[in-house]
N, C-alpha and C. Protein backbone atom coordinates (compact mmCIF):
# COMPACT_ATOMS: atom_id res chain seq x y z
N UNK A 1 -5.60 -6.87 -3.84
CA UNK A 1 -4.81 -7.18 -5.02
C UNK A 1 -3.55 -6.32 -5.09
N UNK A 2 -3.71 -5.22 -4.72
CA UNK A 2 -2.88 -3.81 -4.95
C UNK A 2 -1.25 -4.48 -3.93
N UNK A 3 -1.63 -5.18 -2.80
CA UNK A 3 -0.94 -5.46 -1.89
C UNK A 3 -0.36 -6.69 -2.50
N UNK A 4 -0.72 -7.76 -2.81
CA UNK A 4 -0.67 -9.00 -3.07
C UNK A 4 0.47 -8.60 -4.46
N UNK A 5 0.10 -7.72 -5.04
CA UNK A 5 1.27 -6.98 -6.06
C UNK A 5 2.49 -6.94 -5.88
N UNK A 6 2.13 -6.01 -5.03
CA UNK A 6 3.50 -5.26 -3.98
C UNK A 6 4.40 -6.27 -3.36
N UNK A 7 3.86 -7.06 -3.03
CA UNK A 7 4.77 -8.39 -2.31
C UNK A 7 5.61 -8.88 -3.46
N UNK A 8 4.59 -8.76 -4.55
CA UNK A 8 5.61 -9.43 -5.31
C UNK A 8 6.61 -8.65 -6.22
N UNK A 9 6.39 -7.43 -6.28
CA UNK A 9 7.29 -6.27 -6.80
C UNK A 9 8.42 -6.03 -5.39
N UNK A 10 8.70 -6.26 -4.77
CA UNK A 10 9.53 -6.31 -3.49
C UNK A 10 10.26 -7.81 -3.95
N UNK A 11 9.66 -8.61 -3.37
CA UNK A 11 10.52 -10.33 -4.14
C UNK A 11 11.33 -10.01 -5.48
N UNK A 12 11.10 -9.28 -6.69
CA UNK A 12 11.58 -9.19 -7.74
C UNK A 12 12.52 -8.04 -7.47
N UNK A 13 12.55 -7.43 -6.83
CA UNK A 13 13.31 -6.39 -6.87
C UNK A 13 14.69 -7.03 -5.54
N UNK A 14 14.04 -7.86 -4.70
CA UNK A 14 15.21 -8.61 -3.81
C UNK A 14 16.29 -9.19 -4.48
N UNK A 15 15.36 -9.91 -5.46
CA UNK A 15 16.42 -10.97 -6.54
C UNK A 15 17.44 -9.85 -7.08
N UNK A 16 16.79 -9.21 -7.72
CA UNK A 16 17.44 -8.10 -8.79
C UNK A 16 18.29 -7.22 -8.10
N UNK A 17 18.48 -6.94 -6.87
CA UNK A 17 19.45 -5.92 -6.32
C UNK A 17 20.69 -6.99 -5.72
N UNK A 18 20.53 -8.20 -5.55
CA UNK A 18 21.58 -9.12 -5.30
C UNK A 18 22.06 -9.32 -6.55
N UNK A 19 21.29 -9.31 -7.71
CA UNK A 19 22.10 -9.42 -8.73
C UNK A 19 22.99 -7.98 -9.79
N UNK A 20 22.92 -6.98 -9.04
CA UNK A 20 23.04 -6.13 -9.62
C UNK A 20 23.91 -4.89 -8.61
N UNK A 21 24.45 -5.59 -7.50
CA UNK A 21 25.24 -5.13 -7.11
C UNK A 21 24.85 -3.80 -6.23
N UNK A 22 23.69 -3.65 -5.60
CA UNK A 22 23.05 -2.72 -4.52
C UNK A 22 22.35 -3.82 -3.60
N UNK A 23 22.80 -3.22 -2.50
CA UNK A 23 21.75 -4.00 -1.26
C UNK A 23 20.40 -3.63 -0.75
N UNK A 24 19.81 -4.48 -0.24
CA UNK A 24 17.67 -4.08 -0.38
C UNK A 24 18.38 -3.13 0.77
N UNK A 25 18.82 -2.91 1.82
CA UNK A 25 19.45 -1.50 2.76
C UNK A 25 19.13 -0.32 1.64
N UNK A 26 20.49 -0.25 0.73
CA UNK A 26 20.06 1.21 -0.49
C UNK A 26 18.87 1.03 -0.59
N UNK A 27 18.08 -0.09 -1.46
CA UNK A 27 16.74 0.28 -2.29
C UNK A 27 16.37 0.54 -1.23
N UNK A 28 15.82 0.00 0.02
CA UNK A 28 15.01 0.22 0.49
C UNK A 28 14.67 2.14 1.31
N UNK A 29 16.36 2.77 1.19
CA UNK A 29 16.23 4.01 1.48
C UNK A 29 16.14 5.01 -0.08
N UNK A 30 16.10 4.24 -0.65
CA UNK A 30 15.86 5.44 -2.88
C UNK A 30 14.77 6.05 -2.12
N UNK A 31 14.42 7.12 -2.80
CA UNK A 31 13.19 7.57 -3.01
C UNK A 31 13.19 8.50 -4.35
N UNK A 32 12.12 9.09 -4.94
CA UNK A 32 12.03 9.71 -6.03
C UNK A 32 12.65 11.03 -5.92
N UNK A 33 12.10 12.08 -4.92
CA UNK A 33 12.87 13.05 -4.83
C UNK A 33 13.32 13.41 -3.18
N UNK A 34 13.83 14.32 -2.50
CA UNK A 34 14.43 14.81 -1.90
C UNK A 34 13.75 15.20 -1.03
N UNK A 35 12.17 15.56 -0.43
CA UNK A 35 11.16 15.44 0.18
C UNK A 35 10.01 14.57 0.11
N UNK A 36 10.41 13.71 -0.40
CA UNK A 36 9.49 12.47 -0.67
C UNK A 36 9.84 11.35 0.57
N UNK A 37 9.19 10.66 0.45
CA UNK A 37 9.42 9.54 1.71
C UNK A 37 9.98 8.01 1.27
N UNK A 38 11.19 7.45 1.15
CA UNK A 38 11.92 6.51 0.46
C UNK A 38 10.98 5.31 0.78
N UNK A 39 11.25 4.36 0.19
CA UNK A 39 10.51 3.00 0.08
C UNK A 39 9.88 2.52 1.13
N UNK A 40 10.88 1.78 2.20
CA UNK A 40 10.14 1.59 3.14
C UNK A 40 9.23 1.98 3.82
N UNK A 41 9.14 3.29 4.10
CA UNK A 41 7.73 4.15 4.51
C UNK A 41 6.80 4.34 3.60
N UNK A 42 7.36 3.86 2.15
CA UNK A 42 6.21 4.16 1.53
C UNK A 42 5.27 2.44 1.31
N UNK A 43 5.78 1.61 1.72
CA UNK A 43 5.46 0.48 1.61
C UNK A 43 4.62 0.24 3.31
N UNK A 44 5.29 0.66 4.07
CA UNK A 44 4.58 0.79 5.20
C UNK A 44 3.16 1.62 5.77
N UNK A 45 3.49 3.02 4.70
CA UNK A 45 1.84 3.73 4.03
C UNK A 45 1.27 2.95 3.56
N UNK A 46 1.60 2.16 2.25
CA UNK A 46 0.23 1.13 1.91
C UNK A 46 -0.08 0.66 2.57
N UNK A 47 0.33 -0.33 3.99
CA UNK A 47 -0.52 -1.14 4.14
C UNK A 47 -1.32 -0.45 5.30
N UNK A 48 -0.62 0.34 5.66
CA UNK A 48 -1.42 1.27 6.86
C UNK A 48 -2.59 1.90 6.32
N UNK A 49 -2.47 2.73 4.84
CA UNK A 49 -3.72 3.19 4.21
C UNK A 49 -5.31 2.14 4.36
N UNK A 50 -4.43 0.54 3.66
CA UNK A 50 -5.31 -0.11 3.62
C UNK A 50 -6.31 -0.55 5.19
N UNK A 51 -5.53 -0.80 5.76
CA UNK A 51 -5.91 -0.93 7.68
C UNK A 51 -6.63 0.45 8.14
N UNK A 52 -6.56 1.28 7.88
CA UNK A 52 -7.11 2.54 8.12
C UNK A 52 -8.01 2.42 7.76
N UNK A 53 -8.66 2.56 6.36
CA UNK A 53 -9.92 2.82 5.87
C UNK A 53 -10.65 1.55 6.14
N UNK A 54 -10.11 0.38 6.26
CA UNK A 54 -11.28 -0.53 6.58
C UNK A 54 -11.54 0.28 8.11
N UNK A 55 -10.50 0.39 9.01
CA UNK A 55 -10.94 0.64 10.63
C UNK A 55 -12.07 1.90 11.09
N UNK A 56 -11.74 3.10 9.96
CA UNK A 56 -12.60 3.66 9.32
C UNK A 56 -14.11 3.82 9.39
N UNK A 57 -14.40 2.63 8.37
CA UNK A 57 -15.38 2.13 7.98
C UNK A 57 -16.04 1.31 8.62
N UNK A 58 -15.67 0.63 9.11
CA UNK A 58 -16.22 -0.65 10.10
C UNK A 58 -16.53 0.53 12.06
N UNK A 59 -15.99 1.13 11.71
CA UNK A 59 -15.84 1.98 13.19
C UNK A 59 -15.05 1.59 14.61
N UNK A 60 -13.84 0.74 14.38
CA UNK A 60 -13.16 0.17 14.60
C UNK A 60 -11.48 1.49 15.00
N UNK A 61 -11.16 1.26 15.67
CA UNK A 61 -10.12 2.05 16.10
C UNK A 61 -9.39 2.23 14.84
N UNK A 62 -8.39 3.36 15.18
CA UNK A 62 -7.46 3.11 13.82
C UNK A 62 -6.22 2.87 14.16
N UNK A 63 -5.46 1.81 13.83
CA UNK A 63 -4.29 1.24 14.15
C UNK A 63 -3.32 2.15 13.73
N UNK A 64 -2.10 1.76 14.97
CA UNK A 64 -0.83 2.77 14.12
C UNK A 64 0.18 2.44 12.87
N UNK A 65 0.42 3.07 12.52
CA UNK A 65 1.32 3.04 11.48
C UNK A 65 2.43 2.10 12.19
N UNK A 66 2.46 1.02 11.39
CA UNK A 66 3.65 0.11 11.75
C UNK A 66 4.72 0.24 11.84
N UNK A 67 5.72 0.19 12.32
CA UNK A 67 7.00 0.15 12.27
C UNK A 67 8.00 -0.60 12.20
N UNK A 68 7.59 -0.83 10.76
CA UNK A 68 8.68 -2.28 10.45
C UNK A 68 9.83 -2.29 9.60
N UNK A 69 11.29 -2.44 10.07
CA UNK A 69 12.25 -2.44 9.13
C UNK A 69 13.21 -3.49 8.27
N UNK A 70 12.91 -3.65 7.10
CA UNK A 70 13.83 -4.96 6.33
C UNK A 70 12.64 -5.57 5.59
N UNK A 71 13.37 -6.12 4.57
CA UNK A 71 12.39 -6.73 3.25
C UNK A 71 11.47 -7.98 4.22
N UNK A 72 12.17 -8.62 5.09
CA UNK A 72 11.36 -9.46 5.39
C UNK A 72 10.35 -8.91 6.45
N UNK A 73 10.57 -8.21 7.04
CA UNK A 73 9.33 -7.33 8.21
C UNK A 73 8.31 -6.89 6.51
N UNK A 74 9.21 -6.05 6.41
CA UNK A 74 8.06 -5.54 5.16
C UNK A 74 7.13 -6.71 4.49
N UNK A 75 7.66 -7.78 3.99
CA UNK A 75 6.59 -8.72 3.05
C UNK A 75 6.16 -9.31 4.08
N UNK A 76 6.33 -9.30 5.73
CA UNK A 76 5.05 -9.90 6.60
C UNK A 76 3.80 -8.73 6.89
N UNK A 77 4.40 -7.58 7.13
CA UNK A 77 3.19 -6.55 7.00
C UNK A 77 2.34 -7.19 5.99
N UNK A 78 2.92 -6.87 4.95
CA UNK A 78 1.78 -6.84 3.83
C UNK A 78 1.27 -8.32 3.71
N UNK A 79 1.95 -9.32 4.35
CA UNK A 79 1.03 -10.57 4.42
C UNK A 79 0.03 -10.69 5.26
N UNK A 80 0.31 -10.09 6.94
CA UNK A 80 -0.65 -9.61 7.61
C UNK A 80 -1.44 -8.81 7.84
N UNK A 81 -1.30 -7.76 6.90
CA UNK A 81 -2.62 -7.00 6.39
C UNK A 81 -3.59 -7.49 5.70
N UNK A 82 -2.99 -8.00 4.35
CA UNK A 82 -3.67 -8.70 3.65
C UNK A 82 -4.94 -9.91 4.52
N UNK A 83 -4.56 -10.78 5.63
CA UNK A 83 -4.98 -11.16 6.25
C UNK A 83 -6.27 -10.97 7.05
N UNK A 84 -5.72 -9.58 7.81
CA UNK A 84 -6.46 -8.83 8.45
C UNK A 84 -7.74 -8.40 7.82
N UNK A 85 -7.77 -7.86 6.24
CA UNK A 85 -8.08 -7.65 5.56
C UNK A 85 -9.19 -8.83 5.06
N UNK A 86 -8.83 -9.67 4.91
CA UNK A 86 -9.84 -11.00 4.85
C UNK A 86 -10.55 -11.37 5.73
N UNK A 87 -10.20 -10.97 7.19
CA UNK A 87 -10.96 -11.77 8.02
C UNK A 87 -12.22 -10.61 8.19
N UNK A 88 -12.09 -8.94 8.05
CA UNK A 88 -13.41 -8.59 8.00
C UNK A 88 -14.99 -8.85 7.35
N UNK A 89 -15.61 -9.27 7.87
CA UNK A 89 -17.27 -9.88 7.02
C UNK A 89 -17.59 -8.63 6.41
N UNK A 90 -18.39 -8.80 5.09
CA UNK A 90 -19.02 -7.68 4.86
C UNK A 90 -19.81 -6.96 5.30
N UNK A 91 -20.24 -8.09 6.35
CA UNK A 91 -21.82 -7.09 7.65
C UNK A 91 -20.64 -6.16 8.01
N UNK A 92 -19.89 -5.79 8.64
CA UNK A 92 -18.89 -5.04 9.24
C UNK A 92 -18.77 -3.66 8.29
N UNK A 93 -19.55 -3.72 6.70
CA UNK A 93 -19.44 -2.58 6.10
C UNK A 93 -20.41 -1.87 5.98
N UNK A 94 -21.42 -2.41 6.59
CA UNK A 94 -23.16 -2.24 6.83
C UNK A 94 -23.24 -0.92 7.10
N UNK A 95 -24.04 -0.04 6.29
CA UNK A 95 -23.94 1.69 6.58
C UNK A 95 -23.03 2.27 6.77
N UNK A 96 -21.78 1.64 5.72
CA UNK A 96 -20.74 2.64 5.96
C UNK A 96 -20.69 3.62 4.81
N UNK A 97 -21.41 3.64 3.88
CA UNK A 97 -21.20 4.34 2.45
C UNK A 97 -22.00 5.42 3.17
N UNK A 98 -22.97 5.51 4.36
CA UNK A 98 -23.33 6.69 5.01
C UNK A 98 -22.60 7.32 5.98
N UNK A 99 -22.14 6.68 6.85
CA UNK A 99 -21.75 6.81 8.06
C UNK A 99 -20.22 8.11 8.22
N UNK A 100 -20.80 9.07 9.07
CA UNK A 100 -19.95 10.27 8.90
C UNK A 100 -18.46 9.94 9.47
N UNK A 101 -17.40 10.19 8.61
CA UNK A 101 -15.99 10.12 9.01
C UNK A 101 -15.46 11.33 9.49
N UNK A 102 -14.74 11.70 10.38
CA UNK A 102 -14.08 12.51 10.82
C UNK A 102 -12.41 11.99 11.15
N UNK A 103 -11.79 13.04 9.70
CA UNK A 103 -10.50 12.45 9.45
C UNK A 103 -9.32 13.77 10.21
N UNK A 104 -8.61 13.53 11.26
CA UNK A 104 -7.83 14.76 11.89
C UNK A 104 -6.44 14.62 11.37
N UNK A 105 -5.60 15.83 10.63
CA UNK A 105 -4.49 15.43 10.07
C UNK A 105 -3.86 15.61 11.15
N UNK A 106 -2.38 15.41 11.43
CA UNK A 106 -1.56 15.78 12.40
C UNK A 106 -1.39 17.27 11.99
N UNK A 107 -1.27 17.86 10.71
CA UNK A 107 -0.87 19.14 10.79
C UNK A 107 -1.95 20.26 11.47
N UNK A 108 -3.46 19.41 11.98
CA UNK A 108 -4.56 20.39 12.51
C UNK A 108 -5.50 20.45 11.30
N UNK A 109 -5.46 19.91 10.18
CA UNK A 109 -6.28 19.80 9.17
C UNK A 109 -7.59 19.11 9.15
N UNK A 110 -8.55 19.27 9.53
CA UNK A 110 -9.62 18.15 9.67
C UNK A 110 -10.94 18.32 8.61
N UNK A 111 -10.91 16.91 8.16
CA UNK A 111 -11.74 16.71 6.85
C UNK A 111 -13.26 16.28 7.67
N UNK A 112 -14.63 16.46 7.37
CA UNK A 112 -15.68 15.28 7.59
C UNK A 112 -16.23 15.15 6.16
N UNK A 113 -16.59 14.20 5.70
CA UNK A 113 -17.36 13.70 4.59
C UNK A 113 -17.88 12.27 5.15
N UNK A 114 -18.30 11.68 3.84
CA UNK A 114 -19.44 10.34 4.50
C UNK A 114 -18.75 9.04 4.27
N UNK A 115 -18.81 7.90 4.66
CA UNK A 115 -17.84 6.96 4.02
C UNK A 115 -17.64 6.86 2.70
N UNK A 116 -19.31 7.18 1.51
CA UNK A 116 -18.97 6.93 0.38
C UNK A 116 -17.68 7.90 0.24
N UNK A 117 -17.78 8.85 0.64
CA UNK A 117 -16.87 10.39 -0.41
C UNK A 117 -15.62 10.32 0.71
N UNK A 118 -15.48 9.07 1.89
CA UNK A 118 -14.18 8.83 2.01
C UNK A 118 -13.21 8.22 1.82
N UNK A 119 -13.93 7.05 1.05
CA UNK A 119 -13.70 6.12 0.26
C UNK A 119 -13.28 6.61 -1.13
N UNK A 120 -14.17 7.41 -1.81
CA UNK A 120 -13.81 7.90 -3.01
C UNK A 120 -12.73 8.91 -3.29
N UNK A 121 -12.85 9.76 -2.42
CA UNK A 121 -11.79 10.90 -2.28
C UNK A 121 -10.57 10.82 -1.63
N UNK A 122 -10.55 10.30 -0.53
CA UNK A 122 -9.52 10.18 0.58
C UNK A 122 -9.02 8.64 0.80
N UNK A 123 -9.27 7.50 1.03
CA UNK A 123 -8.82 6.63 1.27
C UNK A 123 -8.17 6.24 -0.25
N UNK A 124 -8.74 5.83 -1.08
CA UNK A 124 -8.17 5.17 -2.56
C UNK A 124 -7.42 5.81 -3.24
N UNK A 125 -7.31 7.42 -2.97
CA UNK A 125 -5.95 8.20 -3.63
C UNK A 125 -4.71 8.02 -2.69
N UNK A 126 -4.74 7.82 -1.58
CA UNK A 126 -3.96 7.83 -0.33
C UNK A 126 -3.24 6.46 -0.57
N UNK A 127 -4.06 5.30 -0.24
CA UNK A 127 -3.50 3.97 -0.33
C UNK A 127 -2.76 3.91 -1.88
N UNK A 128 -3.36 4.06 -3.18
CA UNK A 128 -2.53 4.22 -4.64
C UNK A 128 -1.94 4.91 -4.38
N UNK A 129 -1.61 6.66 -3.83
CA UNK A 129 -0.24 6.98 -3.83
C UNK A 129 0.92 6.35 -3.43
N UNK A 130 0.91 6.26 -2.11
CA UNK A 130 1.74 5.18 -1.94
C UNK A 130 2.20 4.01 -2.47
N UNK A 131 0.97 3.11 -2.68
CA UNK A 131 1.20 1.78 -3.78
C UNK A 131 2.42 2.75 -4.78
N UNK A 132 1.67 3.13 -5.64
CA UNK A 132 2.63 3.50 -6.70
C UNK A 132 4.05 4.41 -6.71
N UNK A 133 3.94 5.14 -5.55
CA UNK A 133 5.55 6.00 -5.33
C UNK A 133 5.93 4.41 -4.92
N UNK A 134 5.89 3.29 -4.40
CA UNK A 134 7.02 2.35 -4.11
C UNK A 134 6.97 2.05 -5.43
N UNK A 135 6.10 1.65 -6.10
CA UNK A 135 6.74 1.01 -7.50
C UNK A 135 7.29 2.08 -8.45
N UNK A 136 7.40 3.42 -8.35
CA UNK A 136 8.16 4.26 -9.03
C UNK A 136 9.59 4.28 -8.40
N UNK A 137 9.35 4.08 -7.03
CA UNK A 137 11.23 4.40 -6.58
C UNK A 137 11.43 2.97 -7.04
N UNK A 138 11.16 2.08 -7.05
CA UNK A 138 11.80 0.81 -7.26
C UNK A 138 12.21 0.31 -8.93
N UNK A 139 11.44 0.87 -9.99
CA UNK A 139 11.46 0.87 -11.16
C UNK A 139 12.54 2.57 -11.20
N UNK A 140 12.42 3.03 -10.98
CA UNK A 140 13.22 4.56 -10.39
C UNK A 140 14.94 3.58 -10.69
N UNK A 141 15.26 3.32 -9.65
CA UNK A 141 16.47 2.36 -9.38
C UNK A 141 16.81 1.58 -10.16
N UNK A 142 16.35 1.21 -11.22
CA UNK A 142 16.57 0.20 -12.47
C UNK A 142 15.82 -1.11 -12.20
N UNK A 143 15.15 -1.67 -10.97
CA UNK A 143 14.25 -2.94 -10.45
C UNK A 143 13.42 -2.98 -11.78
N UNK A 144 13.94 -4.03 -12.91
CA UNK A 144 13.02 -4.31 -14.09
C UNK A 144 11.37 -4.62 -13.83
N UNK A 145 10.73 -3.56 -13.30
CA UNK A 145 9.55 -3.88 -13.20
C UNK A 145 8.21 -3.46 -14.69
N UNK A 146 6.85 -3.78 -14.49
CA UNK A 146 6.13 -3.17 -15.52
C UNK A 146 4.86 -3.03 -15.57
N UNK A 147 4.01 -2.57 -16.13
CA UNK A 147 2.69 -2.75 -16.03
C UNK A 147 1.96 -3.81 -15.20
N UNK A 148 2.88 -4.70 -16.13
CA UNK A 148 1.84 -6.38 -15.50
C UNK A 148 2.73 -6.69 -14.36
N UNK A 149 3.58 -6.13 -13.37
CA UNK A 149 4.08 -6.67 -12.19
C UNK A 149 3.11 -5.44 -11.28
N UNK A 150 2.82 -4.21 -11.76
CA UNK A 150 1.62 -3.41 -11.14
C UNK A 150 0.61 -4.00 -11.10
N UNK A 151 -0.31 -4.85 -12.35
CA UNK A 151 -1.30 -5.04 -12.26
C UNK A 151 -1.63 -6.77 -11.73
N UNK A 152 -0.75 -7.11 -11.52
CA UNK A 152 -0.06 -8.83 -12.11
C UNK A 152 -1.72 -9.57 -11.37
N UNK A 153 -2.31 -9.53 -10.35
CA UNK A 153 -3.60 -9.33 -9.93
C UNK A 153 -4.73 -9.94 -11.25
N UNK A 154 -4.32 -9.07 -12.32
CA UNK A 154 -5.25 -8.53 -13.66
C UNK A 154 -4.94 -10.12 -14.44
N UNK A 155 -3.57 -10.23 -14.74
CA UNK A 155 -3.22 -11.76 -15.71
C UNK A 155 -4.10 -12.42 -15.56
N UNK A 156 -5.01 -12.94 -14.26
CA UNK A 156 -6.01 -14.24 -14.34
C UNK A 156 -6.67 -14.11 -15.34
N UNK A 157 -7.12 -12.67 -15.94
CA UNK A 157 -8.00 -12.74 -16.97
C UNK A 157 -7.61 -12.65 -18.33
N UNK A 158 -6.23 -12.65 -18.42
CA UNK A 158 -5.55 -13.44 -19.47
C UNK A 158 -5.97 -14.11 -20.46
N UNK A 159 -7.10 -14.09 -21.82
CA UNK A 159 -7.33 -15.37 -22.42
C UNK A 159 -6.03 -15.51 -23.76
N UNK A 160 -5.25 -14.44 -24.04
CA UNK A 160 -4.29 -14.75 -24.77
C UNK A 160 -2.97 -14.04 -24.85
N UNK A 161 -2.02 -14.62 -24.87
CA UNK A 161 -0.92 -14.05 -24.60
C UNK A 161 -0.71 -12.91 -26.43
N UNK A 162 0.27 -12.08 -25.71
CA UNK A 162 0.59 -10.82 -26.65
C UNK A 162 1.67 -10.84 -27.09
């Protein structure tokens, strides 16, 4: 859902920077602050977060971080993640809420915990950071975004408008 979001907070923000006199080039290099990592990498973290922890979990290699540049590379990532993402069966998650992870940072940092507490701790803060630093640099930049373009996923359950 988180992704399926994002695609569409990227589309709204395409429209809106043609109309507003910045090119998706700028947005796509904003970022919040000055050691932070600007949009595109942070849009390219989500979907990598998400591909990770399934690969993770399933015990499946872990793919690299993509390297894709421009709104349209970007909204195919996240269409082909999303994808990717569907085609795993749930047998494929079979003893993973046990199954020991061993996570190696590049800086030499290495975590082990179990899938549940990598799932809980490490994968879902990792993938939402990201999710949300893109929708902060992009709402950051004036991209009229809001709650319900974060949650937009959530509207199906909509029974009355506000």
């Amino acid at each position: 859902n988180g992704l399926k979001d994002l695609a569409g907070e990227i589309s709204k923000a395409a429209d809106w920077t043609g109309e507003n006199g910045m090119t998706m080039a700028a947005l796509l290099e904003a970022r919040l602050a000055p050691d932070m990592f600007p949009l595109e990498p942070q849009i390219q973290f989500t979907c990598h977060q998400a591909r990770e922890a399934v690969a993770r979990l399933t015990e499946k290699p872990v793919p690299d971080l993509p390297q894709v540049t421009g709104p349209e590379a970007l909204q195919a990532l996240i269409e082909t993640t999303i994808s990717e993402l569907e085609q795993v069966p749930d047998t494929a998650f079979e003893g993973a809420a046990e199954r020991q992870i061993r996570l190696e940072l590049p800086n030499g940092m290495v975590f082990e915990m179990t899938g549940f507490e990598y799932v809980r701790d490490w994968a879902q803060a990792q993938f939402y950071f990201h999710r949300m630093a893109a929708y902060a640099i992009m709402r950051h930049v004036g991209v009229p975004l809001g709650k319900a373009d974060y949650v937009a996923h959530a509207l199906k359950y909509l029974k009355s408008p506000v």
